[in-house]
C-alpha atoms as a PDB file:
ATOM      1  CA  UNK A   1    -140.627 106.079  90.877  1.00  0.00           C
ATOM      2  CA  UNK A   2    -142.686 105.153  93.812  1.00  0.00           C
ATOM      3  CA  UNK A   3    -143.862 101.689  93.555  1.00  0.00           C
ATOM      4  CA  UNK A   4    -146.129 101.618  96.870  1.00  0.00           C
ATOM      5  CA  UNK A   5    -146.853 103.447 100.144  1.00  0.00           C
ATOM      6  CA  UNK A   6    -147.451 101.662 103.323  1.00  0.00           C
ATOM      7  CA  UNK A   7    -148.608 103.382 106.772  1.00  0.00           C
ATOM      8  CA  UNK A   8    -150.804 104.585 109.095  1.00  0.00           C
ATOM      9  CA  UNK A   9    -153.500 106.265 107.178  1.00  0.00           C
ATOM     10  CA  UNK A  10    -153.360 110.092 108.987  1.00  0.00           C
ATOM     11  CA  UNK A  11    -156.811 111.153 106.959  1.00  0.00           C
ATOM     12  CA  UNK A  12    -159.063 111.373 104.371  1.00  0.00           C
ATOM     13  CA  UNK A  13    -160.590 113.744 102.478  1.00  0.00           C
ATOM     14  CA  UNK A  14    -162.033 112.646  99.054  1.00  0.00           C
ATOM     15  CA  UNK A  15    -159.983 112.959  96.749  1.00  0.00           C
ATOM     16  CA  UNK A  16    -157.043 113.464  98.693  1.00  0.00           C
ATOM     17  CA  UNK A  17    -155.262 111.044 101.968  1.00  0.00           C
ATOM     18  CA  UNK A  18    -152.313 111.239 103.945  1.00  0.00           C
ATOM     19  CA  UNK A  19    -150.719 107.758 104.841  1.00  0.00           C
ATOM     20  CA  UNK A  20    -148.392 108.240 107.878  1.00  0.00           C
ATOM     21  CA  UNK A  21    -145.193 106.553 107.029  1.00  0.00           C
ATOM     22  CA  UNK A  22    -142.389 106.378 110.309  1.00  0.00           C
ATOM     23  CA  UNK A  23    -143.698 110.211 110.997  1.00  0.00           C
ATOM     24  CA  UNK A  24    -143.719 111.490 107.507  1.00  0.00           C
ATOM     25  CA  UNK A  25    -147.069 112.216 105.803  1.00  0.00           C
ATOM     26  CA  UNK A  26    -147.432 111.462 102.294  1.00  0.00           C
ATOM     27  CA  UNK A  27    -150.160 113.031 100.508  1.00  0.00           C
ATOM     28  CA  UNK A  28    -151.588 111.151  97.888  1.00  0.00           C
ATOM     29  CA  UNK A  29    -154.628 111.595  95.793  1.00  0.00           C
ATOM     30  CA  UNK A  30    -157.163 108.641  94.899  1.00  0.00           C
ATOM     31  CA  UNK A  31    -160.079 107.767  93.022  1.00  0.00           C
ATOM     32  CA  UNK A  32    -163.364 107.199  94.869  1.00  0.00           C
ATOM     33  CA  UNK A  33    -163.270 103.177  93.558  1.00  0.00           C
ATOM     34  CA  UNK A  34    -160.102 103.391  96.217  1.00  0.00           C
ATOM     35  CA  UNK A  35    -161.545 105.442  98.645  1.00  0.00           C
ATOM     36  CA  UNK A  36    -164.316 103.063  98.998  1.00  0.00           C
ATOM     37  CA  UNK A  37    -162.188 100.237 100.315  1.00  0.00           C
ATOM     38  CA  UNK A  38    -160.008 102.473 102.713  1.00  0.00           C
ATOM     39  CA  UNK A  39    -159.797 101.376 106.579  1.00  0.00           C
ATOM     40  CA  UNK A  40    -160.688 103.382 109.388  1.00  0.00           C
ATOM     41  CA  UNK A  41    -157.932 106.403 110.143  1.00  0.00           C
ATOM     42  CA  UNK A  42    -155.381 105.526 112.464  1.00  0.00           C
ATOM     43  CA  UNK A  43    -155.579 102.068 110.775  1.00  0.00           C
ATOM     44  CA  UNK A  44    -152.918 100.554 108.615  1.00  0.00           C
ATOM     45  CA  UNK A  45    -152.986 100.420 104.527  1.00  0.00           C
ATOM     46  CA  UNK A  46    -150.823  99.974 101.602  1.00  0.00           C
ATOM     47  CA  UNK A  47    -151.462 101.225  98.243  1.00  0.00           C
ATOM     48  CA  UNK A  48    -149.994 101.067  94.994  1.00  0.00           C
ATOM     49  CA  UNK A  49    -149.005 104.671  93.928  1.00  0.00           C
ATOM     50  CA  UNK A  50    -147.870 106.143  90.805  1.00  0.00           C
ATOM     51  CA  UNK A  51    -146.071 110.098  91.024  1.00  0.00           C
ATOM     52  CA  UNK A  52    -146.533 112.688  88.208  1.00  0.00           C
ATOM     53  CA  UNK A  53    -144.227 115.584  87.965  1.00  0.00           C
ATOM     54  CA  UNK A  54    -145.083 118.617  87.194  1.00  0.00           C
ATOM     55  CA  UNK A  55    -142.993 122.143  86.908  1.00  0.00           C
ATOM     56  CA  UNK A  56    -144.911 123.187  89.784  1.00  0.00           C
ATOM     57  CA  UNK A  57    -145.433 119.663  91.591  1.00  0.00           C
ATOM     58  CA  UNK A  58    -144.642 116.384  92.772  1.00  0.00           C
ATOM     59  CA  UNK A  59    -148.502 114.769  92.498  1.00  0.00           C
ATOM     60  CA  UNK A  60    -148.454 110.971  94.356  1.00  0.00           C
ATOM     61  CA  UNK A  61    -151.394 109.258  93.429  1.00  0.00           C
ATOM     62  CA  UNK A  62    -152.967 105.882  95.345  1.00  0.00           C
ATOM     63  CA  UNK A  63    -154.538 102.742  93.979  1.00  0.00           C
ATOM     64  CA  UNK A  64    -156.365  99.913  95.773  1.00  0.00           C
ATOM     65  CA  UNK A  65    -155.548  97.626  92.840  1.00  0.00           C
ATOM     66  CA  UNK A  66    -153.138  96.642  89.729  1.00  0.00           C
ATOM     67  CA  UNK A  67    -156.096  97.065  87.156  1.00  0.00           C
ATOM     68  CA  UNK A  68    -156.956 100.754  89.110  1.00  0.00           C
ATOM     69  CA  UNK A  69    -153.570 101.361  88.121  1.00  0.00           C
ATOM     70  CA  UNK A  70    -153.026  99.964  84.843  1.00  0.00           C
ATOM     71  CA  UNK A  71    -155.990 101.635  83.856  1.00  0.00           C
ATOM     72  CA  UNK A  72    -154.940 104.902  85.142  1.00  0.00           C
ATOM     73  CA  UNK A  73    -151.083 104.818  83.590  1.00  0.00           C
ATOM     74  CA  UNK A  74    -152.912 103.732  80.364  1.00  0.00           C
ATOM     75  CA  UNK A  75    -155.250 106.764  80.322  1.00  0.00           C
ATOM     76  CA  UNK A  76    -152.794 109.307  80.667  1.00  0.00           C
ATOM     77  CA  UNK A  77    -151.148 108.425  77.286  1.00  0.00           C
ATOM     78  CA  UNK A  78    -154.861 108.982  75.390  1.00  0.00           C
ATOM     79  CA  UNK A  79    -154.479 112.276  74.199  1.00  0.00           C
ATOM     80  CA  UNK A  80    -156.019 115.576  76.223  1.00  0.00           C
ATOM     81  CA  UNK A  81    -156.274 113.061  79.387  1.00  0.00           C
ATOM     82  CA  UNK A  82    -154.805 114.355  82.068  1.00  0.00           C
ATOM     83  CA  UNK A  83    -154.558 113.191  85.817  1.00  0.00           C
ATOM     84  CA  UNK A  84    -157.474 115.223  86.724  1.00  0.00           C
ATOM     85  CA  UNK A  85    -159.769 113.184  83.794  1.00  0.00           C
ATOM     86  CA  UNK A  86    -158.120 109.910  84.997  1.00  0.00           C
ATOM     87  CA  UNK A  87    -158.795 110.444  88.358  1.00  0.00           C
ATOM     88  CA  UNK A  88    -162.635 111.518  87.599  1.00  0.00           C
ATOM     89  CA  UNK A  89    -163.309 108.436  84.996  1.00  0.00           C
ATOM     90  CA  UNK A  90    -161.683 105.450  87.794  1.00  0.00           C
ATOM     91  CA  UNK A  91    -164.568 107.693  90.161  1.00  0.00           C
ATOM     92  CA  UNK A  92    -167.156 107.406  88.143  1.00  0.00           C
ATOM     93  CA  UNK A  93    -166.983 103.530  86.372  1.00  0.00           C
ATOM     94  CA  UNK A  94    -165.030 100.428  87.589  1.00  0.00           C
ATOM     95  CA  UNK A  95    -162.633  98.955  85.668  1.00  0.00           C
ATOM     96  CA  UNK A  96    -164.470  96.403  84.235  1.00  0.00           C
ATOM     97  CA  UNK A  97    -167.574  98.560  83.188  1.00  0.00           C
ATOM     98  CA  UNK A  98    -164.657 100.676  81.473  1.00  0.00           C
ATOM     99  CA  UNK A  99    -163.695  97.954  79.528  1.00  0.00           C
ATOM    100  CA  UNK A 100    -167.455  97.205  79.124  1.00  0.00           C
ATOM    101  CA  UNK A 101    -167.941 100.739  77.611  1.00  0.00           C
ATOM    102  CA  UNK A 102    -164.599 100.502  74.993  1.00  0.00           C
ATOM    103  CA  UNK A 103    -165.678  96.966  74.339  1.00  0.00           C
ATOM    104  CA  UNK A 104    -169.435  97.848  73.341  1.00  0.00           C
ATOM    105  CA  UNK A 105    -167.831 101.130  71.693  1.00  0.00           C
ATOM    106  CA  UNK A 106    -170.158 102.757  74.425  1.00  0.00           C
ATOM    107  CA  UNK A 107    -169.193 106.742  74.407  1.00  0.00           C
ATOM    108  CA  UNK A 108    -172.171 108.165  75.818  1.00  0.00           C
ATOM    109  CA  UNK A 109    -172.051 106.350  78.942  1.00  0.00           C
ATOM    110  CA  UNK A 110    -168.599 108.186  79.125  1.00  0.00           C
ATOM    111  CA  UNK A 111    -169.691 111.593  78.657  1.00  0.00           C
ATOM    112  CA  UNK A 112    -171.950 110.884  81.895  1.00  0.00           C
ATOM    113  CA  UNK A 113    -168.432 111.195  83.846  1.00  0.00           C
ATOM    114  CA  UNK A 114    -167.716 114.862  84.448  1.00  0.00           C
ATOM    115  CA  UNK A 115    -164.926 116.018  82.528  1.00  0.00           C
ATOM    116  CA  UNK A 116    -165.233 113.964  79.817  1.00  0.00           C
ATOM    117  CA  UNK A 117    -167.447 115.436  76.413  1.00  0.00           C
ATOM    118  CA  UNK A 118    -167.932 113.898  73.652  1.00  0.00           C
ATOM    119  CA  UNK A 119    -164.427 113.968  71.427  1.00  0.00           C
ATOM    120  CA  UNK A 120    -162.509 112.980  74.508  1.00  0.00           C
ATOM    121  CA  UNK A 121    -164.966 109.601  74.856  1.00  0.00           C
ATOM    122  CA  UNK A 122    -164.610 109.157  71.429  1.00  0.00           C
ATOM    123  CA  UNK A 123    -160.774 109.451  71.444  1.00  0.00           C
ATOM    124  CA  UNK A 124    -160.668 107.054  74.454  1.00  0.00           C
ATOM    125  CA  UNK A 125    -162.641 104.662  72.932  1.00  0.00           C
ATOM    126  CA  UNK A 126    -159.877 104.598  69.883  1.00  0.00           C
ATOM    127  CA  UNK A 127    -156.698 104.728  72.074  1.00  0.00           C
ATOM    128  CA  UNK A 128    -157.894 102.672  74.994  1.00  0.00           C
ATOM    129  CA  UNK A 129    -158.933  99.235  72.847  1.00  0.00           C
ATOM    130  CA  UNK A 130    -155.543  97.791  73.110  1.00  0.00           C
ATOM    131  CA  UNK A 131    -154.582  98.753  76.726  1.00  0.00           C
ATOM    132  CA  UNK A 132    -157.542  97.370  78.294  1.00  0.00           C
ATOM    133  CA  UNK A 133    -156.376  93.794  77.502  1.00  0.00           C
ATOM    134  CA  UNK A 134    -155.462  93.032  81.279  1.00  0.00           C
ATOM    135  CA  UNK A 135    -155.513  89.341  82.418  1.00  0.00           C
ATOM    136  CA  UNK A 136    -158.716  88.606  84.889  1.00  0.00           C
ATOM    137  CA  UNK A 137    -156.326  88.381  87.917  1.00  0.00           C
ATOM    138  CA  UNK A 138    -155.495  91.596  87.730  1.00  0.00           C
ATOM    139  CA  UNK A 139    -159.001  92.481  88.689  1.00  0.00           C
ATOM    140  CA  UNK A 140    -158.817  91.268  91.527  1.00  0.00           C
ATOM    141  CA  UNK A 141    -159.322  92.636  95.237  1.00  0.00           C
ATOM    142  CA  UNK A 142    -157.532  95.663  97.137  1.00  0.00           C
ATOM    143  CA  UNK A 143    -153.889  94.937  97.920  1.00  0.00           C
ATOM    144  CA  UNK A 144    -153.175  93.601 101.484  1.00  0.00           C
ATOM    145  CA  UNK A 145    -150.138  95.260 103.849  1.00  0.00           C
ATOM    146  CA  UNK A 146    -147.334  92.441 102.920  1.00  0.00           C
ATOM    147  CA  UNK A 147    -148.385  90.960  99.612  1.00  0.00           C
ATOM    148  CA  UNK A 148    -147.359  91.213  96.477  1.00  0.00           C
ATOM    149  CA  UNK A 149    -148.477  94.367  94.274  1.00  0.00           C
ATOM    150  CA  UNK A 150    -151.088  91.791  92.184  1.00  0.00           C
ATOM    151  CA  UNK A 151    -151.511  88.108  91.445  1.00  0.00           C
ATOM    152  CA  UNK A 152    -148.520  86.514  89.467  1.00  0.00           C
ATOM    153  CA  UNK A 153    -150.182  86.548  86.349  1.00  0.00           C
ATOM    154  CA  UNK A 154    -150.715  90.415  86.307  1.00  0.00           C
ATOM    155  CA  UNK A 155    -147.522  90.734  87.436  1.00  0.00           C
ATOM    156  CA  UNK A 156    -145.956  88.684  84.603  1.00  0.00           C
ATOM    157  CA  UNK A 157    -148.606  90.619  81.846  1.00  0.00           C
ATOM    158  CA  UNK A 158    -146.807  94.088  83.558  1.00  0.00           C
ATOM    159  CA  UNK A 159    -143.663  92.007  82.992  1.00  0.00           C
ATOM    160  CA  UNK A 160    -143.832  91.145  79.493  1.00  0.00           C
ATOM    161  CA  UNK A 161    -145.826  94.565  78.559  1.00  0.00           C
ATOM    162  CA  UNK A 162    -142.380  96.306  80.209  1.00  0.00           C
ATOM    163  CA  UNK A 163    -140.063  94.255  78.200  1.00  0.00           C
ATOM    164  CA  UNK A 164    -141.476  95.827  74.952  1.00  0.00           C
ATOM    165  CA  UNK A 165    -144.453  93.750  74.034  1.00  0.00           C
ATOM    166  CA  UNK A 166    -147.739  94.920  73.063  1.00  0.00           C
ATOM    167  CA  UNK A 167    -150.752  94.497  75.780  1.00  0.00           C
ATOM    168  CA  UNK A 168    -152.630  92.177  73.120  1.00  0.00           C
ATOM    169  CA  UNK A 169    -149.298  89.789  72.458  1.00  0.00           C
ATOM    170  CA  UNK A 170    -148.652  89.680  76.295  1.00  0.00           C
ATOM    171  CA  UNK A 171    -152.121  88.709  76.839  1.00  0.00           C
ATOM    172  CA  UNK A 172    -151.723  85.933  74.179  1.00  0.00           C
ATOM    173  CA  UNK A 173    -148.243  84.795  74.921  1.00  0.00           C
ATOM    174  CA  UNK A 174    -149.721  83.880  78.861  1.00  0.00           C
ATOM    175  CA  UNK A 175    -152.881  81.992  77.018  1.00  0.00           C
ATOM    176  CA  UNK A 176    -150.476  79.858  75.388  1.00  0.00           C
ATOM    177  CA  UNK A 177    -147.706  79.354  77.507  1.00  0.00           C
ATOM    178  CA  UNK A 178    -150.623  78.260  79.755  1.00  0.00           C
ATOM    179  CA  UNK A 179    -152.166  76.267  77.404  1.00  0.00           C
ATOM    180  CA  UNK A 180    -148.605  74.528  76.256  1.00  0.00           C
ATOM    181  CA  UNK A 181    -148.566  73.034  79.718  1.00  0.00           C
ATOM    182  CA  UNK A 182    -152.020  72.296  81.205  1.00  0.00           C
ATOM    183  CA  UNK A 183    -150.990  74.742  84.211  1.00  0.00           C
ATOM    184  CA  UNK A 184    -153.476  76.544  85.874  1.00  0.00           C
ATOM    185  CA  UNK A 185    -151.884  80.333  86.453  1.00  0.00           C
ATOM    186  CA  UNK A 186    -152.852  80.033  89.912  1.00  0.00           C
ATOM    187  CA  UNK A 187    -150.340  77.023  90.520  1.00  0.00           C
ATOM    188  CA  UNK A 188    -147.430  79.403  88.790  1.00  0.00           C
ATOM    189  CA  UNK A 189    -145.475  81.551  89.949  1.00  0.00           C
ATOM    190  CA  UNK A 190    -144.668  85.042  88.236  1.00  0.00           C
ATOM    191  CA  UNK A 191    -141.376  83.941  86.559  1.00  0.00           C
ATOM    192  CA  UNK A 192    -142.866  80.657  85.554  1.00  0.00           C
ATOM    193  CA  UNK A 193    -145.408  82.259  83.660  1.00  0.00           C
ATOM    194  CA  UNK A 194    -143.350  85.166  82.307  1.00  0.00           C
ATOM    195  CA  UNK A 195    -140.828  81.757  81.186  1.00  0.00           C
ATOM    196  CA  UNK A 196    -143.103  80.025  79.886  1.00  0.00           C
ATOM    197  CA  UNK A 197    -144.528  82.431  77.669  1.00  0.00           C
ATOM    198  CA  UNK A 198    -140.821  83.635  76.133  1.00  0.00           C
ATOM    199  CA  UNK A 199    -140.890  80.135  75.609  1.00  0.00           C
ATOM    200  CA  UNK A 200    -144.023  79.536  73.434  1.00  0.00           C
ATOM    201  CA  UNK A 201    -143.163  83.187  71.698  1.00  0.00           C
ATOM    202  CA  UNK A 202    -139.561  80.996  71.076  1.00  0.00           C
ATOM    203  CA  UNK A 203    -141.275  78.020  69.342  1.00  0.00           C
ATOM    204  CA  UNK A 204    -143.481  80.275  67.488  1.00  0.00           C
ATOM    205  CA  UNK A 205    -140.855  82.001  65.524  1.00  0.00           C
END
C-alpha cells in the first residue's frame, strides 16, 4: 500500500493530478475538498493516498487530510459505494457536515450529491454511524511536506481501530486513558496515548 506521495505537483485537472516524484509522474485522483487546498503547479505537496486495484487498474487516490481519508476508506465498505460515489460525496460535503448529515439522520441532503439516490443515502446513513466516530484532531488542516500523516491522537484512534477495535471503543478508550491522567492529547505523543488507553481497557476488564 501507498501510504503518501510527495513531489512536485506536474498538474491539475479536477478530478485528476500528477505529483512529480524524482521524474516519475504519479497520477492520482482527488476530491474537490483536496483540490481546493492544492499549491500552485510546479510547487511542492504531499498527500496522503490510498490505491484501489482493479482487474483493469491500479487507481491512486490523494487526500489533503486523515479525516478525508478515513472517511473515504470507510465509505467504500457501505454497500454499492464505490470509488467513483466516494470521490463525488468528499466533493460535494466536508467531513464534518457528513457527519452532520448521519448524525441528524439527514438523507435528503445526501441525495443532493450526484450519484447518490435515495437507498444509497439511506444505506449510508445505517453503515456509516459507527465509522464516523473520528477524534476532533483528525479534522484538522491539510498535511504539510515533512509532518506526520495527522495529529497523534488520530494517529493512535487509526492505531487502535487497526489492532481490531471498533471505531466507537477506540474513541472511548482515548477519552479515558485521557481522562485517567489529566493529560491534554496535545502534550502526548502517539504511543503515549495508544499506551495509555490499552491501559485503562486493562483496568477495565
Amino acid at each position: 500500500m501507498i501510504g503518501f506521495v510527495r513531489g512536485m505537483l506536474a498538474s491539475k485537472q479536477p478530478p485528476q493530478l500528477v505529483i512529480d516524484v524524482s521524474g516519475v509522474g504519479y497520477e492520482i485522483e482527488a476530491p474537490m475538498s483536496t483540490f481546493y487546498g492544492l499549491p500552485a503547479v510546479g510547487e511542492g505537496v504531499r498527500l496522503l493516498t490510498h490505491l484501489v486495484v482493479r482487474e483493469d487498474a491500479h487507481i491512486l487516490y490523494g487526500f489533503a487530510t486523515v479525516a478525508e481519508r478515513h472517511l473515504f476508506r470507510g465509505l467504500l465498505k457501505v454497500s454499492g459505494v464505490g470509488p467513483k460515489i466516494a470521490l463525488a460525496i468528499l466533493s460535494g460535503v466536508s467531513v464534518e457536515a457528513f457527519a452532520h448529515c448521519v448524525q441528524a439522520e439527514d438523507a435528503a441532503s445526501l441525495t443532493r450529491i450526484p450519484g447518490v439516490g435515495r437507498k444509497t443515502a439511506e444505506r449510508l446513513l445505517i453503515e456509516m454511524r459507527d465509522r464516523l466516530e473520528v477524534p476532533a484532531a483528525a479534522f484538522a488542516g491539510p498535511v504539510e511536506a515533512g509532518t506526520p500523516s495527522g495529529a497523534p491522537e488520530a494517529e493512535a484512534f487509526s492505531a487502535l481501530v487497526a489492532l481490531g477495535y471498533k471505531p466507537s471503543e477506540a474513541s472511548r478508550m482515548l477519552r479515558v486513558g485521557q481522562g485517567a491522567t489529566g493529560a491534554h492529547a496535545t502534550a502526548l505523543t502517539t504511543e503515549d496515548l495508544i499506551r495509555r488507553a490499552l491501559q485503562g481497557a486493562a483496568r477495565e476488564v
